[in-house]
C-alpha atoms as a PDB file:
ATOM      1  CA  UNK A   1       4.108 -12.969 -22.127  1.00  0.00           C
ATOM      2  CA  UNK A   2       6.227 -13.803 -19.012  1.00  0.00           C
ATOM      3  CA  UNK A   3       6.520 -17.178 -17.312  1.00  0.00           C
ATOM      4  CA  UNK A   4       7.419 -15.446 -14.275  1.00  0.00           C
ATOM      5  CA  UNK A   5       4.362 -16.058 -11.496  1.00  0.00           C
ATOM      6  CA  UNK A   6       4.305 -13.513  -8.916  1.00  0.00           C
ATOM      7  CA  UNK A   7       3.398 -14.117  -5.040  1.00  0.00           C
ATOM      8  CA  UNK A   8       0.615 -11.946  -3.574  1.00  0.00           C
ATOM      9  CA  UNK A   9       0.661 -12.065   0.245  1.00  0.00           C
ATOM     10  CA  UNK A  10      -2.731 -10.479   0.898  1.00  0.00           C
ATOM     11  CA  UNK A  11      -5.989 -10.710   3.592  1.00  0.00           C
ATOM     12  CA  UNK A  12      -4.766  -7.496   5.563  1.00  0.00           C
ATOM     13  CA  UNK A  13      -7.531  -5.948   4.233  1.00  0.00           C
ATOM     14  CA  UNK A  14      -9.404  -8.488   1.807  1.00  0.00           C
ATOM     15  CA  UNK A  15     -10.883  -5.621  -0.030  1.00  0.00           C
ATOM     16  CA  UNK A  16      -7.477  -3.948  -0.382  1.00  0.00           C
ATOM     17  CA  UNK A  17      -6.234  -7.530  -1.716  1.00  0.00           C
ATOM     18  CA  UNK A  18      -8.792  -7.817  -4.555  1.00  0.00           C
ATOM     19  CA  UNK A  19      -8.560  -4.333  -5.319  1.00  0.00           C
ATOM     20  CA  UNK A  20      -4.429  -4.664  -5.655  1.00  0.00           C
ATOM     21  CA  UNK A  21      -5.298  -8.149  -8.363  1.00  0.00           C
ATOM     22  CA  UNK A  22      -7.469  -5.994  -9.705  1.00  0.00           C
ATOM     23  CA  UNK A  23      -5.579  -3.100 -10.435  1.00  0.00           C
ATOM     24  CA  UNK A  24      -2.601  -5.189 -11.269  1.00  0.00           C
ATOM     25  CA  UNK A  25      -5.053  -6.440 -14.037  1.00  0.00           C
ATOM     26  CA  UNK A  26      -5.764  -3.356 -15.723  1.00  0.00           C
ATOM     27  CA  UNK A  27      -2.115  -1.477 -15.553  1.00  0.00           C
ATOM     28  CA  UNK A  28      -0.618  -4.554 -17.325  1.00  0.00           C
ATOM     29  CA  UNK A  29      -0.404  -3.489 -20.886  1.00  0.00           C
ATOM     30  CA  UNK A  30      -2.359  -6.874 -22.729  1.00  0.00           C
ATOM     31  CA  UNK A  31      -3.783  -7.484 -25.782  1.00  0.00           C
ATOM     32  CA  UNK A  32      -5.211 -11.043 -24.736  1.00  0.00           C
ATOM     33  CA  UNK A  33      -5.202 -13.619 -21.689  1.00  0.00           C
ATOM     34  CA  UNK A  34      -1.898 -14.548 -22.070  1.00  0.00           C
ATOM     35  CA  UNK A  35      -0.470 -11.125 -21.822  1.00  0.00           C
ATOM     36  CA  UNK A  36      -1.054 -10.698 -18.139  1.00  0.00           C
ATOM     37  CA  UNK A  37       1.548 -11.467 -15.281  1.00  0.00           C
ATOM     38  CA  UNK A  38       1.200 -15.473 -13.868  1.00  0.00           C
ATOM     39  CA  UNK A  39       0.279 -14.458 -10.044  1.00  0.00           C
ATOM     40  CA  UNK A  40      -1.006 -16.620  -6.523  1.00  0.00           C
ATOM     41  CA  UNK A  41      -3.021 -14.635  -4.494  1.00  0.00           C
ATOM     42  CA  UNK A  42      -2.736 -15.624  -0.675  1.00  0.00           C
ATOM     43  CA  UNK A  43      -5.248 -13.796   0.914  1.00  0.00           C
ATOM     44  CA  UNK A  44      -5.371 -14.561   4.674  1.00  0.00           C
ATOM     45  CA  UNK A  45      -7.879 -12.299   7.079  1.00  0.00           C
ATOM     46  CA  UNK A  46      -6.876 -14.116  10.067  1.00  0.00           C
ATOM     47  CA  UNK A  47      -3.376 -12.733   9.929  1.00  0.00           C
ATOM     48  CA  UNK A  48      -3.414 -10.819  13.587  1.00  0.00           C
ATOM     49  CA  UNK A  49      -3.882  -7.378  14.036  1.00  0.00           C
ATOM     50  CA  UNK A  50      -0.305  -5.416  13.223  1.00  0.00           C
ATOM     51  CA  UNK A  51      -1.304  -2.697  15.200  1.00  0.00           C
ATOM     52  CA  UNK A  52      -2.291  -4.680  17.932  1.00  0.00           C
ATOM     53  CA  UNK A  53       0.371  -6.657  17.829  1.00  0.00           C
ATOM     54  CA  UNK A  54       2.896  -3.075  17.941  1.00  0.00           C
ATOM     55  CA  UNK A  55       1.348  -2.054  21.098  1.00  0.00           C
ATOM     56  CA  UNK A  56       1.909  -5.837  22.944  1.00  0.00           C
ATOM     57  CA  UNK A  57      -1.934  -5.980  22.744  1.00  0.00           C
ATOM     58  CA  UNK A  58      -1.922  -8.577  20.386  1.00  0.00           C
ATOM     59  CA  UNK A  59      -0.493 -11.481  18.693  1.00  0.00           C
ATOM     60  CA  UNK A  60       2.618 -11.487  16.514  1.00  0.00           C
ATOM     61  CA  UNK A  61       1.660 -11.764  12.650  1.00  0.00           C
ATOM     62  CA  UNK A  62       5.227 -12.732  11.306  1.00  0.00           C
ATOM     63  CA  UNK A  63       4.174 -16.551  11.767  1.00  0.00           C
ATOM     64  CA  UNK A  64       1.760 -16.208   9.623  1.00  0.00           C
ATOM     65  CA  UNK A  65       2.671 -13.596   7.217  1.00  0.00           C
ATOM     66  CA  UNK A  66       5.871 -16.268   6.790  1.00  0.00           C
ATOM     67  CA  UNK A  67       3.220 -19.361   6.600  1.00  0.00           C
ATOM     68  CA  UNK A  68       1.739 -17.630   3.382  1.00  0.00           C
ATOM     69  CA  UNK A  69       5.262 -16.661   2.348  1.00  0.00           C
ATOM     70  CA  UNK A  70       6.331 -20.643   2.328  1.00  0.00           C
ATOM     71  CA  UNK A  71       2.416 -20.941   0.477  1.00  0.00           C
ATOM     72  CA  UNK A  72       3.349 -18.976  -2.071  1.00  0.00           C
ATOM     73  CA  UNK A  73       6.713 -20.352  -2.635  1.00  0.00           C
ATOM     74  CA  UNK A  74       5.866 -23.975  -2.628  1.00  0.00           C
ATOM     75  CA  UNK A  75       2.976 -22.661  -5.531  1.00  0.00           C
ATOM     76  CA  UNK A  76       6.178 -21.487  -7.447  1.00  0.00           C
ATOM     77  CA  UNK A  77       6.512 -17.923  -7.140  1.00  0.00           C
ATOM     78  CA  UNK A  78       9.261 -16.035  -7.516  1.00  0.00           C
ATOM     79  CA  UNK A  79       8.856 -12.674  -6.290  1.00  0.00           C
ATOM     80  CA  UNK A  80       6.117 -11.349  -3.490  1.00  0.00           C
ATOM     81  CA  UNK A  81       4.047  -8.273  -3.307  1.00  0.00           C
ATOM     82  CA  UNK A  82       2.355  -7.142  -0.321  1.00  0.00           C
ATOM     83  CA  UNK A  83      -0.762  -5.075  -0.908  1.00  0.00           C
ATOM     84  CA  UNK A  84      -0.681  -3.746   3.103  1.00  0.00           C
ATOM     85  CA  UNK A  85       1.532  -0.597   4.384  1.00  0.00           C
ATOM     86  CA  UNK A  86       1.639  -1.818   7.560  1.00  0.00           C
ATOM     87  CA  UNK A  87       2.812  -5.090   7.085  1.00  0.00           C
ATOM     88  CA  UNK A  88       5.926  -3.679   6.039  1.00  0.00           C
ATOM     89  CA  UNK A  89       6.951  -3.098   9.610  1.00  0.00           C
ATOM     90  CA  UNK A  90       7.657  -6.428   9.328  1.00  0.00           C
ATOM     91  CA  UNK A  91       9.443  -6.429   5.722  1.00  0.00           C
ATOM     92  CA  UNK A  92      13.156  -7.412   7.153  1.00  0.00           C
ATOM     93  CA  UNK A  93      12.673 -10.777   8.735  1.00  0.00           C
ATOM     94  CA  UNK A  94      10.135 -11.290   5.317  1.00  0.00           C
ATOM     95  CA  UNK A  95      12.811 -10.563   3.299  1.00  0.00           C
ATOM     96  CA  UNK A  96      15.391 -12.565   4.843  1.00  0.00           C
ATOM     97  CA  UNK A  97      13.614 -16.297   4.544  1.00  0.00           C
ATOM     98  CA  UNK A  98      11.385 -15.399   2.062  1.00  0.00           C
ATOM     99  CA  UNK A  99      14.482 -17.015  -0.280  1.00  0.00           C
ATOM    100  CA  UNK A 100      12.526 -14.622  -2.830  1.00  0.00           C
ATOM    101  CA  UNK A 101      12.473 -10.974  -3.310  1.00  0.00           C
ATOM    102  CA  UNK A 102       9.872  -8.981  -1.749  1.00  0.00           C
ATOM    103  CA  UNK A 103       8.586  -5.669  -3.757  1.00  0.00           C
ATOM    104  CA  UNK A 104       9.020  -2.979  -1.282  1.00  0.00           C
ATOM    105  CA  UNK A 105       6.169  -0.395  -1.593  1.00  0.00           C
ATOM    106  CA  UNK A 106       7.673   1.912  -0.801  1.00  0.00           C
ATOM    107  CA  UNK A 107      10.416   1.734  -2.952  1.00  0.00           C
ATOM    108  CA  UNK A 108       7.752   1.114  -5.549  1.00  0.00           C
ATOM    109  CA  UNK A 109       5.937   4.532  -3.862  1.00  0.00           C
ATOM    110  CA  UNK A 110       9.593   6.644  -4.734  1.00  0.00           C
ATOM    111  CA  UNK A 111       9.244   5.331  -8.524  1.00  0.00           C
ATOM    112  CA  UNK A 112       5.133   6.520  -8.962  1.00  0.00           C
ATOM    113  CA  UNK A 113       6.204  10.245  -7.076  1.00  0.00           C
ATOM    114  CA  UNK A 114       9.233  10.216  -9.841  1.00  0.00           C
ATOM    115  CA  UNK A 115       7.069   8.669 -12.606  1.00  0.00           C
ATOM    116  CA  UNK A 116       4.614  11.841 -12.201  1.00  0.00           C
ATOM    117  CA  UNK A 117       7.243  14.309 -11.692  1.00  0.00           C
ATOM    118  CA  UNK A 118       7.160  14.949  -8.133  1.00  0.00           C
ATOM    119  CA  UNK A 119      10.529  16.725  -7.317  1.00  0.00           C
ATOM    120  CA  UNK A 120      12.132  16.376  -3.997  1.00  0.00           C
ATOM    121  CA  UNK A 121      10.671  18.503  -1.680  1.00  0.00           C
ATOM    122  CA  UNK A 122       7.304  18.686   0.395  1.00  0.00           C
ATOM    123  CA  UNK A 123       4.924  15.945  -0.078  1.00  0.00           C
ATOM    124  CA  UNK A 124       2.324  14.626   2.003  1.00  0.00           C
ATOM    125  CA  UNK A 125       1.673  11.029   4.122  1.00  0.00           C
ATOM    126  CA  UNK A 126      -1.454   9.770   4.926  1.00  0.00           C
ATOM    127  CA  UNK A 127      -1.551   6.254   6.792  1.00  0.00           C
ATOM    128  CA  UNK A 128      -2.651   4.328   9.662  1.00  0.00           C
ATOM    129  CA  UNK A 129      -1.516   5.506  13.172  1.00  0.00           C
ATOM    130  CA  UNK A 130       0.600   2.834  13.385  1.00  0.00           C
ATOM    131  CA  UNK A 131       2.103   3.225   9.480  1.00  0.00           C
ATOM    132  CA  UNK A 132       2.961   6.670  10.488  1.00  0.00           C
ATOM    133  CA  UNK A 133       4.571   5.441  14.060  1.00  0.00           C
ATOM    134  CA  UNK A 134       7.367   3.039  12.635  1.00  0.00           C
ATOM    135  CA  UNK A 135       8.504   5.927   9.476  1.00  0.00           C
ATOM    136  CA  UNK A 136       8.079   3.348   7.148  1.00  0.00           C
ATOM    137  CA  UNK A 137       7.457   6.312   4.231  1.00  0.00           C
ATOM    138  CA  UNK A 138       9.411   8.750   5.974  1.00  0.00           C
ATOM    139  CA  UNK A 139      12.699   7.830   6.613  1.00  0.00           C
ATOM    140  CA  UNK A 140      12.814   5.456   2.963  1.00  0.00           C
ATOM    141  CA  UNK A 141      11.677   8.767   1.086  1.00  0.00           C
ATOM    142  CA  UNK A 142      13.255  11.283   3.214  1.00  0.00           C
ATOM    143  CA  UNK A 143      17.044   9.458   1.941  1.00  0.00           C
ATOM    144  CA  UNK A 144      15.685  10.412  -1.642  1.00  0.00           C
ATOM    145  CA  UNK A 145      15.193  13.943  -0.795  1.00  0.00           C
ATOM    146  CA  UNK A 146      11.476  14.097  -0.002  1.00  0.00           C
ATOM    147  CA  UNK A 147      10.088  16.037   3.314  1.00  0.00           C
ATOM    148  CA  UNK A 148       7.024  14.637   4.821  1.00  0.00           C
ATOM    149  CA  UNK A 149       4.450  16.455   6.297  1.00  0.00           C
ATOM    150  CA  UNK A 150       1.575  14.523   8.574  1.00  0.00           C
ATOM    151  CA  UNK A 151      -2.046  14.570   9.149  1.00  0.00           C
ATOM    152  CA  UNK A 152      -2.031  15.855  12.997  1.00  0.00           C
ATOM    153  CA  UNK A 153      -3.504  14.456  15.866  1.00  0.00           C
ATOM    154  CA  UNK A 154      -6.648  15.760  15.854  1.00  0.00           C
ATOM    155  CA  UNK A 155      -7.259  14.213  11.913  1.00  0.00           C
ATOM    156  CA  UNK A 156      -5.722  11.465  12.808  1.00  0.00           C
ATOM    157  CA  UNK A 157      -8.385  10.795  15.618  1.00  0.00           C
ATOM    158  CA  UNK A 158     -11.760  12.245  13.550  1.00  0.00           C
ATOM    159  CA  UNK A 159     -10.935  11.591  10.239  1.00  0.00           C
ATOM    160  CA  UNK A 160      -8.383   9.341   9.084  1.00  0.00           C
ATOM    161  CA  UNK A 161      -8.592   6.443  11.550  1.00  0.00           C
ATOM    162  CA  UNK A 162     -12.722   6.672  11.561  1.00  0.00           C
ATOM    163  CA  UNK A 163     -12.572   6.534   7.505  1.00  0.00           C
ATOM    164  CA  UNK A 164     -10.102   3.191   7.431  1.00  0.00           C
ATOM    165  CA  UNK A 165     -12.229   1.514   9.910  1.00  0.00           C
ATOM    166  CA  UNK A 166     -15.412   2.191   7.938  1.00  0.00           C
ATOM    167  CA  UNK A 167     -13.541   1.375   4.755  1.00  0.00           C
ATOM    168  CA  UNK A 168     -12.362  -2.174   6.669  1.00  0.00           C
ATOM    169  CA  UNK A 169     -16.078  -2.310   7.228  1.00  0.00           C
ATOM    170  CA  UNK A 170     -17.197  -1.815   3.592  1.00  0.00           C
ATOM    171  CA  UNK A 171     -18.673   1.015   4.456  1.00  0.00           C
ATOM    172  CA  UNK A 172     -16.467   2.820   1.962  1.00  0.00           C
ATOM    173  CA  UNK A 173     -18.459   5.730   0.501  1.00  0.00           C
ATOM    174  CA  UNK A 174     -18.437   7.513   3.793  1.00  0.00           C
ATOM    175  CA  UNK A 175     -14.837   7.664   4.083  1.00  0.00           C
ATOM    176  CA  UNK A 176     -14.288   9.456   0.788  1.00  0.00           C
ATOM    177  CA  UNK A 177     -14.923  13.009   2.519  1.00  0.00           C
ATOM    178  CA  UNK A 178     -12.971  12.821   5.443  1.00  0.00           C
ATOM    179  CA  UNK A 179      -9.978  11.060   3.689  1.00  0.00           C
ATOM    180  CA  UNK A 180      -9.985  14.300   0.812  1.00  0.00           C
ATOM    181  CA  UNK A 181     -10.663  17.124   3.534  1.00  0.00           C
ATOM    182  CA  UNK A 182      -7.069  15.909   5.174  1.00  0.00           C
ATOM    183  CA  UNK A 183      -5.452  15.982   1.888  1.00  0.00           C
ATOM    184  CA  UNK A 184      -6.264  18.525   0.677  1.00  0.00           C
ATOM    185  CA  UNK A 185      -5.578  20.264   4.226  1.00  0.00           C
ATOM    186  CA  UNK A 186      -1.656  18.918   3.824  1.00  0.00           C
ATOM    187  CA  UNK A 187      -2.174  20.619   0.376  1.00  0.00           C
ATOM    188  CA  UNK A 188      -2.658  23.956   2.087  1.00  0.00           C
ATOM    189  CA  UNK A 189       0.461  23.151   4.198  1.00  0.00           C
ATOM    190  CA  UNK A 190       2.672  23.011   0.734  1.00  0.00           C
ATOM    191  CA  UNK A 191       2.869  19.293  -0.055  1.00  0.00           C
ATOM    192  CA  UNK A 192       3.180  18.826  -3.910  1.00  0.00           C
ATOM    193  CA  UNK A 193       1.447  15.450  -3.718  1.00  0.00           C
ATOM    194  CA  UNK A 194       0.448  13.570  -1.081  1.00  0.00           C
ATOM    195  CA  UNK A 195       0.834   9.877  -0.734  1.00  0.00           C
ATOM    196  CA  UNK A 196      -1.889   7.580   0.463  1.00  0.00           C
ATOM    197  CA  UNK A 197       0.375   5.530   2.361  1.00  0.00           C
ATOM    198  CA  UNK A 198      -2.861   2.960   3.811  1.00  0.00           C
ATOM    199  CA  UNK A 199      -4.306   0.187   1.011  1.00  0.00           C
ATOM    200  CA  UNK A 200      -7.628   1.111   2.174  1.00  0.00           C
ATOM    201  CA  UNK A 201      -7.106   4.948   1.974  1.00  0.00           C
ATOM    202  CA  UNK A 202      -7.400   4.631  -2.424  1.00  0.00           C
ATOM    203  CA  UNK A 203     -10.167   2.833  -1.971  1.00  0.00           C
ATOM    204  CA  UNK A 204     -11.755   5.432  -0.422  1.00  0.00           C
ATOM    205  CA  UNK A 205     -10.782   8.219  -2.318  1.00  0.00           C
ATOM    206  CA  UNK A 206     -11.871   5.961  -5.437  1.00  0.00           C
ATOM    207  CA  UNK A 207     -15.712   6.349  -4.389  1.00  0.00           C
ATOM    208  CA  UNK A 208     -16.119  10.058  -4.685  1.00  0.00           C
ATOM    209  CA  UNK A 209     -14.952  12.723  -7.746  1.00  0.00           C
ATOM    210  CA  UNK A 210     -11.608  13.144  -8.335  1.00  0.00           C
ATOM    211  CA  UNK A 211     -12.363  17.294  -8.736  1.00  0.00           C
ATOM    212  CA  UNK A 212     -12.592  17.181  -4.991  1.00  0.00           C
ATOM    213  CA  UNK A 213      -8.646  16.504  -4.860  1.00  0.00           C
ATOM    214  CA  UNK A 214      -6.899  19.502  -4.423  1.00  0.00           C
ATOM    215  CA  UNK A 215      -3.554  17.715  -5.149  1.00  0.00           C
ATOM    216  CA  UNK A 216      -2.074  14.799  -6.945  1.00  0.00           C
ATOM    217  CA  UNK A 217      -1.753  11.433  -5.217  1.00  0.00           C
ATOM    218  CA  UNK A 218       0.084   8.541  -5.083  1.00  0.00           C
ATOM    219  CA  UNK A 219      -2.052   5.524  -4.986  1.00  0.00           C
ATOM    220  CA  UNK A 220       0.274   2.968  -3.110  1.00  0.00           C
ATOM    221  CA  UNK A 221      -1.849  -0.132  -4.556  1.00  0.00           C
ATOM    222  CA  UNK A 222      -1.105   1.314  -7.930  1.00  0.00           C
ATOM    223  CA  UNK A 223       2.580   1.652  -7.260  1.00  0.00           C
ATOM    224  CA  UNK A 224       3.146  -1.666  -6.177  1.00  0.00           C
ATOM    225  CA  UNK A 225       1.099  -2.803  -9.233  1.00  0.00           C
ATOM    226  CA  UNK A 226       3.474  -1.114 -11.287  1.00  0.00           C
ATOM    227  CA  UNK A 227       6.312  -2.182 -10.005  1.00  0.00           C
ATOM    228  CA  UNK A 228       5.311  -5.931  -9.676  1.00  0.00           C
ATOM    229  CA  UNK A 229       4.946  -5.456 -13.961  1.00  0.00           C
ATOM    230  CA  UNK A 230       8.085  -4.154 -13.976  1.00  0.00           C
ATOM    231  CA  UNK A 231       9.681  -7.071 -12.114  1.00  0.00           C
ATOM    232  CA  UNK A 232       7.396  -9.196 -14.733  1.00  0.00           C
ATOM    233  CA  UNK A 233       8.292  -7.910 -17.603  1.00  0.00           C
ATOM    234  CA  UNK A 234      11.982  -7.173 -16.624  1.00  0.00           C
END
C-alpha cells in the first residue's frame, strides 16, 4: 500500500488516457483494492492541437496542460505522468511550475529497452511527425548509447500518420497493419527493438497478433506505467 496519489495529465488522446489507467492497473503487482497506486486522472480533449500549435497553425497548449497541472495539484498529487509523446515538447516549462516531479517517458522508455535487455546500439522510433521533429527520443536515448533509425517519408505519409489518425478516430483495427509493416521494415534495417514512441501507436498494435511483430517493442504507455509504480512504491 502507498499513500502516495499520483497525477495523470491526460485527454491528448482520451483513448490513450484510459488505456495508460488501465494498464497502470494491471502492471501494479496487488493482491486486493488497496494494493493499487492512489491516482487523479485529468483527462482534458480540448487541450489544443500540439502539432498545430508547432507549426504556428494553432493555439499554444501549455495554458492548459499547466491548468490541469494546478488541477491535479490542488487534488493532492505528488508526482505527474503524462500518457502523450508529444506533449513532452513541452516537458521543461511543465516541469519547472509543476512544484512536482513530472515522469519523463522517455526516461521511463530508457528503463523498459534496459529492463528487456536491449543493448546500446540500433533500435527503432516510431512517432508522430511532429514527435519525431523536436528528437524528443532521439537525442534523450542517443546520450545512453542508443542509435535511432526512422520510419521515412514515404511511411510516414501512407502509413504511420493515416494509422494514428484512424486510431484518434477509434477506428483502431485498421491501423494494426500499417503500424507492424513499418516495424517490422526498421527491423530489416537492423533495429533490435523498436520503440512505439506515439500513445496511440500500442493501441494499435494491441488489436492484431503479436506473431506479426518481427521485433520486440517498447510500449511507451507501459513504460510510463512502470515507472509511475516505481515512483509509488519507491
Amino acid at each position: 500500500m502507498t499513500d502516495k496519489i499520483l497525477g495523470v495529465l491526460g485527454g491528448m488522446g482520451p483513448l490513450a488516457s484510459a488505456h495508460f489507467m488501465l494498464r497502470l492497473t494491471l502492471l501494479t503487482p496487488a493482491d486486493k483494492d488497496q494494493d493499487h497506486i492512489p491516482a487523479v486522472l485529468w483527462s482534458d480533449p480540448r487541450i489544443p492541437d500540439r502539432a498545430a500549435s508547432r507549426l504556428g497553425n494553432g493555439a499554444d497548449p501549455l495554458p492548459w496542460l499547466m491548468r490541469g497541472i494546478d488541477g491535479l495539484r490542488a487534488a493532492g498529487c505528488e508526482a505527474i505522468a503524462i500518457p502523450c509523446n508529444t506533449a513532452h515538447g513541452w516537458y521543461e516549462p511543465m516541469a519547472r511550475d509543476a512544484g512536482m516531479p513530472i515522469l519523463h517517458i522517455v526516461d521511463a522508455t530508457a528503463t523498459d529497452l534496459r529492463r528487456i535487455g536491449i543493448a546500446p546500439g540500433r533500435i527503432g522510433l516510431m512517432g508522430t511527425q511532429l514527435t519525431l521533429s523536436m528528437k524528443l527520443f532521439q537525442e534523450r536515448l542517443a546520450a545512453q548509447g542508443w542509435d535511432i533509425i526512422e520510419p521515412d517519408a514515404m511511411q510516414m505519409e501512407r502509413l504511420v500518420t493515416p494509422a494514428i489518425a484512424a486510431v484518434k478516430a477509434n477506428r483502431v483495427a485498421e491501423a494494426y497493419h500499417p503500424l507492424v509493416e513499418v516495424a517490422n521494415s526498421l527491423a530489416a534495417r537492423g533495429a533490435s527493438a523498436v520503440v512505439l514512441g506515439c500513445t496511440e501507436i500500442p493501441l494499435a498494435i494491441l488489436a492484431g497478433p503479436a506473431e506479426g511483430l518481427e521485433v520486440p517493442v517498447v510500449d511507451t504507455i507501459d513504460a510510463l506505467a512502470r515507472a509511475s509504480i516505481a515512483w509509488a512504491r519507491g
